[in-house]
PDB file of N, CA and C in Angstrom:
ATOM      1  N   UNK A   1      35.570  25.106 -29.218  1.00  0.00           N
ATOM      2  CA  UNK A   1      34.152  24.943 -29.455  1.00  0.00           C
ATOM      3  C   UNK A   1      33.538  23.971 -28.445  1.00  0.00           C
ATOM      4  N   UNK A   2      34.328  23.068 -28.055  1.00  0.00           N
ATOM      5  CA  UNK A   2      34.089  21.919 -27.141  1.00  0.00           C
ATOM      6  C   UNK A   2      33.999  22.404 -25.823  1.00  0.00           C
ATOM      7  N   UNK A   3      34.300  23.637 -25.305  1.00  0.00           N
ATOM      8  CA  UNK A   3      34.364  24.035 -24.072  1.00  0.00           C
ATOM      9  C   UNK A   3      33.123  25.206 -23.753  1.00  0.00           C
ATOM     10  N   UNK A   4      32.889  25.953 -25.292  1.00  0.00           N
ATOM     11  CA  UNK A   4      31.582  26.005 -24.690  1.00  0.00           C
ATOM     12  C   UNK A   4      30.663  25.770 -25.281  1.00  0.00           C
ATOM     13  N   UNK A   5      30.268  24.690 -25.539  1.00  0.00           N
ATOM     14  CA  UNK A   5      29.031  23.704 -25.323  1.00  0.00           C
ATOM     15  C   UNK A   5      29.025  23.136 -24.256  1.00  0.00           C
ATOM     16  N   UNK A   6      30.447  23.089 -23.782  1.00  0.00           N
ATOM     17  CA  UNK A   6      30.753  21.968 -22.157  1.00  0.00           C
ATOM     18  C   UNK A   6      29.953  23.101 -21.372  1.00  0.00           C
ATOM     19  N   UNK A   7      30.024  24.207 -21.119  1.00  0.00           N
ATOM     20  CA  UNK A   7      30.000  25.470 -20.444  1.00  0.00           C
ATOM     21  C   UNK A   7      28.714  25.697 -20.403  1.00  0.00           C
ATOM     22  N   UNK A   8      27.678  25.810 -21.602  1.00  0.00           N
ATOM     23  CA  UNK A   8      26.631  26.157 -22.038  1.00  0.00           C
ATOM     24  C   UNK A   8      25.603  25.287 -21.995  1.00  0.00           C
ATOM     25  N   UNK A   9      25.829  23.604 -21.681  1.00  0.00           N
ATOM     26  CA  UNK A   9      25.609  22.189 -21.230  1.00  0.00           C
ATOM     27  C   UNK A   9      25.338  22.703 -19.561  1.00  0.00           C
ATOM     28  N   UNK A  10      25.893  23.131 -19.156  1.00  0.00           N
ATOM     29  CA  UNK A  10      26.461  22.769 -17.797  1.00  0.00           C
ATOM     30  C   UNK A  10      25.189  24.619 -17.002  1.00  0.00           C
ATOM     31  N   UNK A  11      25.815  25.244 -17.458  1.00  0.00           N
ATOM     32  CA  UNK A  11      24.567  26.288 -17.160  1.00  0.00           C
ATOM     33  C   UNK A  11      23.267  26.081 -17.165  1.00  0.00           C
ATOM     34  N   UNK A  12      22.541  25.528 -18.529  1.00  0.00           N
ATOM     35  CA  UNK A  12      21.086  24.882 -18.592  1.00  0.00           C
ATOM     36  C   UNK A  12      20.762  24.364 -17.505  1.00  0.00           C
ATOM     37  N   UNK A  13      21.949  23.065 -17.440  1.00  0.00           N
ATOM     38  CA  UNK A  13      21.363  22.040 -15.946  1.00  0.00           C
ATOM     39  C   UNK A  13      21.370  22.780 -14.957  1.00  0.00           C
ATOM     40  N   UNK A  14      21.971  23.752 -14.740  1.00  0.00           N
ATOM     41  CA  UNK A  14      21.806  24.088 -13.704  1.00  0.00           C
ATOM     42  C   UNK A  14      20.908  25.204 -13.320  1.00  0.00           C
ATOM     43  N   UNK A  15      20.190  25.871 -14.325  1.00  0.00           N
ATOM     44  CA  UNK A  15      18.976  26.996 -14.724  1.00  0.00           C
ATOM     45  C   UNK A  15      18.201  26.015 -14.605  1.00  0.00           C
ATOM     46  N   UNK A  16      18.100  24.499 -14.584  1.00  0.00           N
ATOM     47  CA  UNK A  16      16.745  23.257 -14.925  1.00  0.00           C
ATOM     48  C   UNK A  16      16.924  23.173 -13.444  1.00  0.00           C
ATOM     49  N   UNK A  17      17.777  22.941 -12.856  1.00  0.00           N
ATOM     50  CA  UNK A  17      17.951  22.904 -11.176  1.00  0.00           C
ATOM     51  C   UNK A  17      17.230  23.327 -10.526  1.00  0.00           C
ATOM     52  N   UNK A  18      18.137  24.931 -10.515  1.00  0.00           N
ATOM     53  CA  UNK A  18      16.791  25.284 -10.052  1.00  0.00           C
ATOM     54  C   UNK A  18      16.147  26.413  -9.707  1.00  0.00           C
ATOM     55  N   UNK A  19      15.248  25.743 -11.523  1.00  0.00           N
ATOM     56  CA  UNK A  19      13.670  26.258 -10.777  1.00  0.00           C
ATOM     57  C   UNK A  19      13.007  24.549 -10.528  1.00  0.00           C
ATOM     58  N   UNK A  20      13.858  23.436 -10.647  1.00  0.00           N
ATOM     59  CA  UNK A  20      13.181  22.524  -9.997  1.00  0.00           C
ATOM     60  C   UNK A  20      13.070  22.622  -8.734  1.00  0.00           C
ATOM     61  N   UNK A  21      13.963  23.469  -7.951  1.00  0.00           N
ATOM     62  CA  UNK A  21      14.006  23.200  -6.811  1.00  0.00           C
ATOM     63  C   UNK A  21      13.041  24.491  -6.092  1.00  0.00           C
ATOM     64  N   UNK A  22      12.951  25.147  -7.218  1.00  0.00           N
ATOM     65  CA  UNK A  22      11.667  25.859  -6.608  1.00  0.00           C
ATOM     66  C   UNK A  22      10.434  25.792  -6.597  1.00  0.00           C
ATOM     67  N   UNK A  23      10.118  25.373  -7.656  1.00  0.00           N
ATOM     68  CA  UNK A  23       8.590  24.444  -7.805  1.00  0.00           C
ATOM     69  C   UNK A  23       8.746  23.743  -6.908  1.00  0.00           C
ATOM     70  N   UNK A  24       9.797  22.421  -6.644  1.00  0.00           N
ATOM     71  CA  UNK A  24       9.023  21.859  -5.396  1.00  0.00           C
ATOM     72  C   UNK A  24       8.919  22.773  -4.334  1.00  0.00           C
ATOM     73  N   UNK A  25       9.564  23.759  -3.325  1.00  0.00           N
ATOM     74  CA  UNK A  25       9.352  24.836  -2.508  1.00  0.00           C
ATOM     75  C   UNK A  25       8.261  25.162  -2.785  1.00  0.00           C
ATOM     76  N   UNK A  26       7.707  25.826  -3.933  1.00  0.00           N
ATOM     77  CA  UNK A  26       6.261  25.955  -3.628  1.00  0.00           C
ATOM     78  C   UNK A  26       5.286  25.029  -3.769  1.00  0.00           C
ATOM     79  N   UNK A  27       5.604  23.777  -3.916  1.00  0.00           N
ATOM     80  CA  UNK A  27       4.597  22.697  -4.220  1.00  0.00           C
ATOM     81  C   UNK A  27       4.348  22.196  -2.304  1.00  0.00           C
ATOM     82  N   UNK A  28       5.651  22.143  -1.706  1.00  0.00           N
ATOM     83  CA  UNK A  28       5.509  21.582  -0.668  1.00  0.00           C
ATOM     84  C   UNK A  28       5.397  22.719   0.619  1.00  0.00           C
ATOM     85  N   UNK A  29       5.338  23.832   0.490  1.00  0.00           N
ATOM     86  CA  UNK A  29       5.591  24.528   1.581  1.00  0.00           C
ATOM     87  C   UNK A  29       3.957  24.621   2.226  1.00  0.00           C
ATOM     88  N   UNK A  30       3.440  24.868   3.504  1.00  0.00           N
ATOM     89  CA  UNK A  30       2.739  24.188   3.751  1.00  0.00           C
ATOM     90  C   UNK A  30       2.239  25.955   4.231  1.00  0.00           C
ATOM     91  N   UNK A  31       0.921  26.036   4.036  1.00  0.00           N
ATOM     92  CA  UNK A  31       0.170  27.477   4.371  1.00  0.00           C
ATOM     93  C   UNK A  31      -1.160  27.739   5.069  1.00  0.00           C
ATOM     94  N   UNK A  32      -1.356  28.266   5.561  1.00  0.00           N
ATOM     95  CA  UNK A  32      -2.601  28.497   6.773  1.00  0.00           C
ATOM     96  C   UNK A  32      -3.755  27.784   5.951  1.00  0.00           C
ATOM     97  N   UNK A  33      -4.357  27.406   4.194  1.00  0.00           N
ATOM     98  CA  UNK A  33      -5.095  27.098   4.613  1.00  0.00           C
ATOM     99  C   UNK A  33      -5.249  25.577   3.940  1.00  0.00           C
ATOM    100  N   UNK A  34      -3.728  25.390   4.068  1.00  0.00           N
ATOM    101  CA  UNK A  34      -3.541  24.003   4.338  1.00  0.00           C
ATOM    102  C   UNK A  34      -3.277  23.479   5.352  1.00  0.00           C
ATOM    103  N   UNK A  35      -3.519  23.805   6.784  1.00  0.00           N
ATOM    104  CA  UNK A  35      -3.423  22.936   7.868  1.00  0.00           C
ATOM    105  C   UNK A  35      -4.628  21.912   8.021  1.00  0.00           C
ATOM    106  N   UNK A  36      -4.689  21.015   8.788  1.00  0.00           N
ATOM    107  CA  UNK A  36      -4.920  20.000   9.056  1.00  0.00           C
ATOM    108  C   UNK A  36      -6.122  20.548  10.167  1.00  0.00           C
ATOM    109  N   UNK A  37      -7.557  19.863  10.253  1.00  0.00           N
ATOM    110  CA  UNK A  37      -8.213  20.619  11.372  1.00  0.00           C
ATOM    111  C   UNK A  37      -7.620  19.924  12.636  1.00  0.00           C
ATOM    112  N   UNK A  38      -7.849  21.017  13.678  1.00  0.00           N
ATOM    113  CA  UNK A  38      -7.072  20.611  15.029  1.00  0.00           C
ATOM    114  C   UNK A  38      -5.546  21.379  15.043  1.00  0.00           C
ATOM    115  N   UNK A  39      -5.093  21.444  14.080  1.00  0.00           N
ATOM    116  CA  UNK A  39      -3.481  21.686  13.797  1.00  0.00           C
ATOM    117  C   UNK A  39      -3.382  23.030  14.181  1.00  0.00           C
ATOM    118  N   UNK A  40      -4.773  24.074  14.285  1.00  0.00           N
ATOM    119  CA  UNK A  40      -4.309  25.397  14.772  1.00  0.00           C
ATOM    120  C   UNK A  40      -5.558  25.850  15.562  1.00  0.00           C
ATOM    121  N   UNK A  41      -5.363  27.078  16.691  1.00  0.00           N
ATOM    122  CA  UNK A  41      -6.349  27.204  16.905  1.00  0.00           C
ATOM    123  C   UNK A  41      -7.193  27.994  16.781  1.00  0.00           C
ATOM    124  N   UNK A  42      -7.007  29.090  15.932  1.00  0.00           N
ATOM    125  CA  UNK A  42      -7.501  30.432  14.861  1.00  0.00           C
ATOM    126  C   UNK A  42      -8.780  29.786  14.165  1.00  0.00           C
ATOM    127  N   UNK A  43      -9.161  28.607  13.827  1.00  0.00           N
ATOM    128  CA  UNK A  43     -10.671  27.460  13.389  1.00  0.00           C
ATOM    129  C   UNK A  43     -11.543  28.434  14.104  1.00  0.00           C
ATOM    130  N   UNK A  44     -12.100  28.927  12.843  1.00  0.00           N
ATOM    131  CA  UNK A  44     -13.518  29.044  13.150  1.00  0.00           C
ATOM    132  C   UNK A  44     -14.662  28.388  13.833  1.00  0.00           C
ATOM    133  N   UNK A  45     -15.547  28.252  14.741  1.00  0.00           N
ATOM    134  CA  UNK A  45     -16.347  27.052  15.241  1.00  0.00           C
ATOM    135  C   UNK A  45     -17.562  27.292  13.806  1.00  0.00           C
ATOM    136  N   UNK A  46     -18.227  26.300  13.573  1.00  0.00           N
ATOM    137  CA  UNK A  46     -19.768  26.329  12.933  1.00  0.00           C
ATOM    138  C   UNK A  46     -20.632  27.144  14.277  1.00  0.00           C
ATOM    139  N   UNK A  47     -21.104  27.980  13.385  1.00  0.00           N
ATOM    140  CA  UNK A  47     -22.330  28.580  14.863  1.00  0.00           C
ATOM    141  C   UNK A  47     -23.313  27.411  14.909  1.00  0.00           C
ATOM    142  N   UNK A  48     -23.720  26.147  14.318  1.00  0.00           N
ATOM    143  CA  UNK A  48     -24.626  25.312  14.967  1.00  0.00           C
ATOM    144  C   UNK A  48     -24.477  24.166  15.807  1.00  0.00           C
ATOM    145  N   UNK A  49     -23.234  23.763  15.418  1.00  0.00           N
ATOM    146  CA  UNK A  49     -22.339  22.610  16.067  1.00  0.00           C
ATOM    147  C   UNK A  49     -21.329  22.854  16.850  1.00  0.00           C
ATOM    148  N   UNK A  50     -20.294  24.114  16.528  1.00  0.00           N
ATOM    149  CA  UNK A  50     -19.156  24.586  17.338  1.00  0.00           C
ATOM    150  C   UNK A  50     -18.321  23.701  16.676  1.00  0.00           C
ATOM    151  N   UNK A  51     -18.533  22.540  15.909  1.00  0.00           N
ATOM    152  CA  UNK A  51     -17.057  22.027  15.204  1.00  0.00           C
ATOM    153  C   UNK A  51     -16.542  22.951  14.160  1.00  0.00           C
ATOM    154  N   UNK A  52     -15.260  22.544  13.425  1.00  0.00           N
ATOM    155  CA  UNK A  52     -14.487  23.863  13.006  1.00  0.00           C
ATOM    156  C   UNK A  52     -15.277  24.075  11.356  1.00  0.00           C
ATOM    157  N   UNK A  53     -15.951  25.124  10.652  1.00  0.00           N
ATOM    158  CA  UNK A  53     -16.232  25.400  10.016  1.00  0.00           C
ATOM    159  C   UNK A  53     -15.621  24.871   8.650  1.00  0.00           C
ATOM    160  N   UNK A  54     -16.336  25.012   7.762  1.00  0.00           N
ATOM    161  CA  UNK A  54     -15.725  24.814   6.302  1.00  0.00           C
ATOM    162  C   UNK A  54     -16.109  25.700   5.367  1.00  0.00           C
ATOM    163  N   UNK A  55     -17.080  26.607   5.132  1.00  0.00           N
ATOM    164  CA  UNK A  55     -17.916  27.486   4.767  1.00  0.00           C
ATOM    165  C   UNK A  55     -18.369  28.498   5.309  1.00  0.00           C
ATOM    166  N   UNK A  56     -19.045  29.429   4.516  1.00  0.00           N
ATOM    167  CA  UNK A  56     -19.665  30.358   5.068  1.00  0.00           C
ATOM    168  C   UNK A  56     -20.931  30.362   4.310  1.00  0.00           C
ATOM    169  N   UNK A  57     -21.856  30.468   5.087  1.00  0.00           N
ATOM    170  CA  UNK A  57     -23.375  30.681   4.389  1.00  0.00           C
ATOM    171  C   UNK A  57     -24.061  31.825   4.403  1.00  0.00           C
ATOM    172  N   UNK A  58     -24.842  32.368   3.424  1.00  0.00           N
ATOM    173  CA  UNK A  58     -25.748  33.222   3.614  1.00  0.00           C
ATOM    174  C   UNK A  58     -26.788  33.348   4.631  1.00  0.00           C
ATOM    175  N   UNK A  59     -27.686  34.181   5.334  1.00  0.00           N
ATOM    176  CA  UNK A  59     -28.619  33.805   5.819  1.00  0.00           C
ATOM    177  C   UNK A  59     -29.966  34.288   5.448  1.00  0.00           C
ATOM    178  N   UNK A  60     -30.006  35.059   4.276  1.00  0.00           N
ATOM    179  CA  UNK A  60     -31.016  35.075   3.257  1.00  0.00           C
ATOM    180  C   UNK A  60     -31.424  36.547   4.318  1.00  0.00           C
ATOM    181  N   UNK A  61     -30.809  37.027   4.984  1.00  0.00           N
ATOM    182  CA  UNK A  61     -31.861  38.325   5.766  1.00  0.00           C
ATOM    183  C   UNK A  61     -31.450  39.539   5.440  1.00  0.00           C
ATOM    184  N   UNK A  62     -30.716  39.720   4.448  1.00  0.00           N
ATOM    185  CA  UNK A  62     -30.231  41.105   4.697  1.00  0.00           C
ATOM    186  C   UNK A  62     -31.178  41.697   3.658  1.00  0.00           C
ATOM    187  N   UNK A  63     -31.560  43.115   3.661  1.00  0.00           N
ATOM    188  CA  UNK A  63     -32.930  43.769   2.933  1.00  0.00           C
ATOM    189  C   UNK A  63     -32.730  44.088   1.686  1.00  0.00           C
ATOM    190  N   UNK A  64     -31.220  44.494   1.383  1.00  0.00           N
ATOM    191  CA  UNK A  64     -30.231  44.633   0.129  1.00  0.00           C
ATOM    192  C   UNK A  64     -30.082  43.298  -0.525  1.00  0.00           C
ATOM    193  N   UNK A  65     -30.703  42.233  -0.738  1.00  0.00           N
ATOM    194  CA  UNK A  65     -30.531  41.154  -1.230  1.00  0.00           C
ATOM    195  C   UNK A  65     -30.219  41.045  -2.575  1.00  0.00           C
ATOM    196  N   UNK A  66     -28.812  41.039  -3.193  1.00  0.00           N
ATOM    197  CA  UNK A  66     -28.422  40.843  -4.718  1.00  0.00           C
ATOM    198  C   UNK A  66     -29.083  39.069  -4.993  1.00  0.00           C
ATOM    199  N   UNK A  67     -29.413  39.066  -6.359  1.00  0.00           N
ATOM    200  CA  UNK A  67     -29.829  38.008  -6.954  1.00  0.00           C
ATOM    201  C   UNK A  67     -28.952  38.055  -8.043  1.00  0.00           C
ATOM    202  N   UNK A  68     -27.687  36.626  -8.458  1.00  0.00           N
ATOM    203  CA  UNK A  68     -27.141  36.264  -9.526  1.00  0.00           C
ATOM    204  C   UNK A  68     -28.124  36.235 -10.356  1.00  0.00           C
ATOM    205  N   UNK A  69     -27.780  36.962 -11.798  1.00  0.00           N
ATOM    206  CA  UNK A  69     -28.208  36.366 -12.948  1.00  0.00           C
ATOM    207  C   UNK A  69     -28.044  35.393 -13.837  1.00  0.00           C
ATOM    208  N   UNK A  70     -27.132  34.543 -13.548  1.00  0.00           N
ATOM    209  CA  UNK A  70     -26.771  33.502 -14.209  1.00  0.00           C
ATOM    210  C   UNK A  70     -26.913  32.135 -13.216  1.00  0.00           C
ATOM    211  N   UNK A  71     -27.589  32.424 -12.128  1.00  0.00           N
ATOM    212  CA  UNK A  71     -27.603  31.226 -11.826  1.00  0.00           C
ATOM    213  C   UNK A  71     -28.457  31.060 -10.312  1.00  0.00           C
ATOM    214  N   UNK A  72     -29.281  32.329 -10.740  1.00  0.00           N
ATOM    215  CA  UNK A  72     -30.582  32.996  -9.813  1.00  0.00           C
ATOM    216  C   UNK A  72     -30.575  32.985  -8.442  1.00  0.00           C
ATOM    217  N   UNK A  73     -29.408  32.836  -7.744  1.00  0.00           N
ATOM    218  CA  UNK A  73     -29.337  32.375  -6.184  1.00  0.00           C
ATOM    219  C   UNK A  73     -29.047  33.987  -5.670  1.00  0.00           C
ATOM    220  N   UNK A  74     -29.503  33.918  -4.408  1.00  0.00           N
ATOM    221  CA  UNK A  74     -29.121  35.315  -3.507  1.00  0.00           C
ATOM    222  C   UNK A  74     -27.604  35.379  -3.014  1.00  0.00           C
ATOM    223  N   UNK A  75     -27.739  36.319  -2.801  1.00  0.00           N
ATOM    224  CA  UNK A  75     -26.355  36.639  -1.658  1.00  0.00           C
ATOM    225  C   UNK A  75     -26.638  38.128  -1.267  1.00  0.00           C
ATOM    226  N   UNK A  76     -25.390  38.809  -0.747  1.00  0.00           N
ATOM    227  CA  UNK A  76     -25.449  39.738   0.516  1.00  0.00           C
ATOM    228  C   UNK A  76     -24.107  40.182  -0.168  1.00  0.00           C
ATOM    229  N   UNK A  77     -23.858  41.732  -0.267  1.00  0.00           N
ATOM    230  CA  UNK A  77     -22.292  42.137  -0.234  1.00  0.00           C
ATOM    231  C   UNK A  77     -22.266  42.186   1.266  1.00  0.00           C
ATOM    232  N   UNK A  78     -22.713  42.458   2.178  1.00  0.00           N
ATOM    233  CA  UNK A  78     -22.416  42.641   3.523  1.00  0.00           C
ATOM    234  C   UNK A  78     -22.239  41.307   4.240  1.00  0.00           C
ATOM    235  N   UNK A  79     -20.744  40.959   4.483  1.00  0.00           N
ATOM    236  CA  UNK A  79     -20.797  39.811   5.360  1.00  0.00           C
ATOM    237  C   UNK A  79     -21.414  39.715   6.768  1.00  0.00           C
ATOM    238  N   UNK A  80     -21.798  40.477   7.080  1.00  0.00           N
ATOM    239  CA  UNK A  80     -22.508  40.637   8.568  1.00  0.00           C
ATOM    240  C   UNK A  80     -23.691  39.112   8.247  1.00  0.00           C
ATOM    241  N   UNK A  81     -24.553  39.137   7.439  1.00  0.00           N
ATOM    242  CA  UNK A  81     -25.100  38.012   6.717  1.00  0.00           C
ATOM    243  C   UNK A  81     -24.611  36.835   6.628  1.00  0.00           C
ATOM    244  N   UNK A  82     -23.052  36.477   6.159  1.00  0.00           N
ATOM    245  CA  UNK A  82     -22.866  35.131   6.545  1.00  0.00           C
ATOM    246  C   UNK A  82     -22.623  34.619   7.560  1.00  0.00           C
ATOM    247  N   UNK A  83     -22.777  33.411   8.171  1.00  0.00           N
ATOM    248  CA  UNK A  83     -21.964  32.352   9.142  1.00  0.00           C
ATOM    249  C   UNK A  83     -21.459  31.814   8.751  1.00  0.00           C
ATOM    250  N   UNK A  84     -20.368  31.203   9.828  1.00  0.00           N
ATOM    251  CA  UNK A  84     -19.647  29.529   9.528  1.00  0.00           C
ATOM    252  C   UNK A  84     -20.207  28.590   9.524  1.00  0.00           C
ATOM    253  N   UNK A  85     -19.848  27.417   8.842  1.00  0.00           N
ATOM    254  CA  UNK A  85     -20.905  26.204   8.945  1.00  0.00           C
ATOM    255  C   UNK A  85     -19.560  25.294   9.034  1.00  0.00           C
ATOM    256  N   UNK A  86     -20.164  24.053   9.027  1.00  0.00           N
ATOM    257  CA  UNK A  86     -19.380  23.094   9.379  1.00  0.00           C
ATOM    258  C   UNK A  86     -19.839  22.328   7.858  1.00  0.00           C
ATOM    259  N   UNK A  87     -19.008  21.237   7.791  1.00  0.00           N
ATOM    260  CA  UNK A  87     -19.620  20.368   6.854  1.00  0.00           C
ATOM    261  C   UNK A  87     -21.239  19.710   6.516  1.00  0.00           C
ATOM    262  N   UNK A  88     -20.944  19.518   7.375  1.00  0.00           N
ATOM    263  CA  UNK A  88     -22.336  18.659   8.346  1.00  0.00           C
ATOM    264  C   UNK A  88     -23.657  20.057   7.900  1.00  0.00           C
ATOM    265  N   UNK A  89     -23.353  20.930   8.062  1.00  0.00           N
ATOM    266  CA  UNK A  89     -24.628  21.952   7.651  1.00  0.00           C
ATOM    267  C   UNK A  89     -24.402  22.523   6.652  1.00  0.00           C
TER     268      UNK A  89
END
């Protein structure tokens, strides 16, 4: 009886292992849009500044203009309508 609980002890820890060791793998593995700005050079520029974007904005022109109902703002299904922006804009 003592051998397997020893046995059945010893499997757990090591089923607790790992998926510890996979959570951290996905906690730490590092992905395109976690780089660092500068770190790649695929960065979008802001079309007003040319520094690397953070957003995309509407530009209120397209003729198809959807209006949210819950929270009355425009948008565009057609991205042709947005730009990049930078922080700063």
């Amino acid at each position: 009886m003592n051998s397997n609980l020893a046995t059945i002890t010893i499997l757990v820890t090591l089923i607790h292992v790992a998926v510890l060791v996979v959570m951290i793998w996905i906690r730490v593995r590092r992905t395109e849009a976690d780089r660092a700005p500068g770190e790649s050079k695929s960065r979008t520029p802001c079309t007003v500044c040319g520094e690397p974007a953070t957003h995309w904005s509407y530009d209120g022109l397209d003729p198809n203009e959807q209006r949210d109902g819950h929270t009355g703002r425009s948008y565009s299904t057609d991205m042709t309508y947005y730009h990049p922006l930078c922080a700063a804009h």
